[in-house]
Protein backbone atom coordinates (compact mmCIF):
# COMPACT_ATOMS: atom_id res chain seq x y z
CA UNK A 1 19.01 -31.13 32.23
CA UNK A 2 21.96 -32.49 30.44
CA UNK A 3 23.08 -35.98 30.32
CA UNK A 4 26.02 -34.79 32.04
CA UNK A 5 23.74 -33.16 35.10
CA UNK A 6 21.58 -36.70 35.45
CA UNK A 7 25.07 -38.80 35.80
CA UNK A 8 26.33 -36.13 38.88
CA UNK A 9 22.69 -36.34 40.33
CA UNK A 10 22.83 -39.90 39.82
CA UNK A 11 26.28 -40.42 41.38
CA UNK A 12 25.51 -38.09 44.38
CA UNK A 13 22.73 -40.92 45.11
CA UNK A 14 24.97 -44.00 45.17
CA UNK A 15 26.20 -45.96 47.79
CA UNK A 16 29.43 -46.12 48.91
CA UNK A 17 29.80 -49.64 47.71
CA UNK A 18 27.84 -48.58 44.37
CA UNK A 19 30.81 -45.42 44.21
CA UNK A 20 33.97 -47.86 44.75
CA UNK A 21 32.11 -49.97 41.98
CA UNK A 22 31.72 -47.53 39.54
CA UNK A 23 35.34 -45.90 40.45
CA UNK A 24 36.69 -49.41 39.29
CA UNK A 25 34.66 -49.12 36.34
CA UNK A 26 35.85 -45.79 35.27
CA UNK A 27 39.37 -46.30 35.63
CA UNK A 28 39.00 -49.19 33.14
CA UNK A 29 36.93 -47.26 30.90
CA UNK A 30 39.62 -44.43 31.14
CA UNK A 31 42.75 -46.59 30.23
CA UNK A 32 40.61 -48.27 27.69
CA UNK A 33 39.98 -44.79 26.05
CA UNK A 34 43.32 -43.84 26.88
CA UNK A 35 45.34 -46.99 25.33
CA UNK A 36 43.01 -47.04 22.14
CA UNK A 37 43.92 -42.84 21.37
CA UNK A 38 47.86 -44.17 21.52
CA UNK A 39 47.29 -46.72 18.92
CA UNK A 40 45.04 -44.12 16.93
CA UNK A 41 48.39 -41.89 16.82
CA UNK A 42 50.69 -44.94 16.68
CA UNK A 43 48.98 -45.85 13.49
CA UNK A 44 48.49 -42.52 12.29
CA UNK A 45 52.51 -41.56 12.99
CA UNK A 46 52.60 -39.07 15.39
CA UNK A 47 54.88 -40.71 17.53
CA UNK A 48 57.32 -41.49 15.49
CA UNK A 49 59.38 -38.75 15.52
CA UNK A 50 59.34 -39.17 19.43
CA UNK A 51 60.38 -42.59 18.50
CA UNK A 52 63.28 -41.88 16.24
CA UNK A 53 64.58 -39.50 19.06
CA UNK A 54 64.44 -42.05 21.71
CA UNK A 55 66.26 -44.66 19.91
CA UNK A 56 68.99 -41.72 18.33
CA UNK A 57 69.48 -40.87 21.97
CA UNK A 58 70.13 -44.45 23.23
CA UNK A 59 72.31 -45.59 20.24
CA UNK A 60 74.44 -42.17 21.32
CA UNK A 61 74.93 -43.77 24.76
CA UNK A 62 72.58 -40.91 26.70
CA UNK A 63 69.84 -43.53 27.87
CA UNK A 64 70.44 -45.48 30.95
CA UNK A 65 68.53 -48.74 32.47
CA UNK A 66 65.69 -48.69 34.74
């Protein structure tokens, strides 16, 4: 059985009290993982030619406010 297999056995005997528990605690995880891969390609420049296009685009007047 893979580790993968014992955490869906494992979830599929939870409570729901235990699920909403460990739903919280894999959204956090998630956005965790999620925010520390954007400052892995912030740092590594792979967003700065998304960048450079943003701020080209708003100093050409085709941005607009929230």
């Amino acid at each position: 059985m893979t580790t993968l297999e014992e955490i869906e056995k494992a979830v599929t005997k939870l409570t729901p009290e235990q699920i909403a528990k460990f739903r919280a605690w894999f959204e956090e995880f998630q956005e965790r993982a999620f925010d520390e891969q954007i400052e892995r390609d912030v740092e590594a420049g792979k967003l700065d030619r998304l960048a450079e296009e943003a701020l080209r685009a708003h100093r050409e007047g085709r941005s607009r406010e929230l």
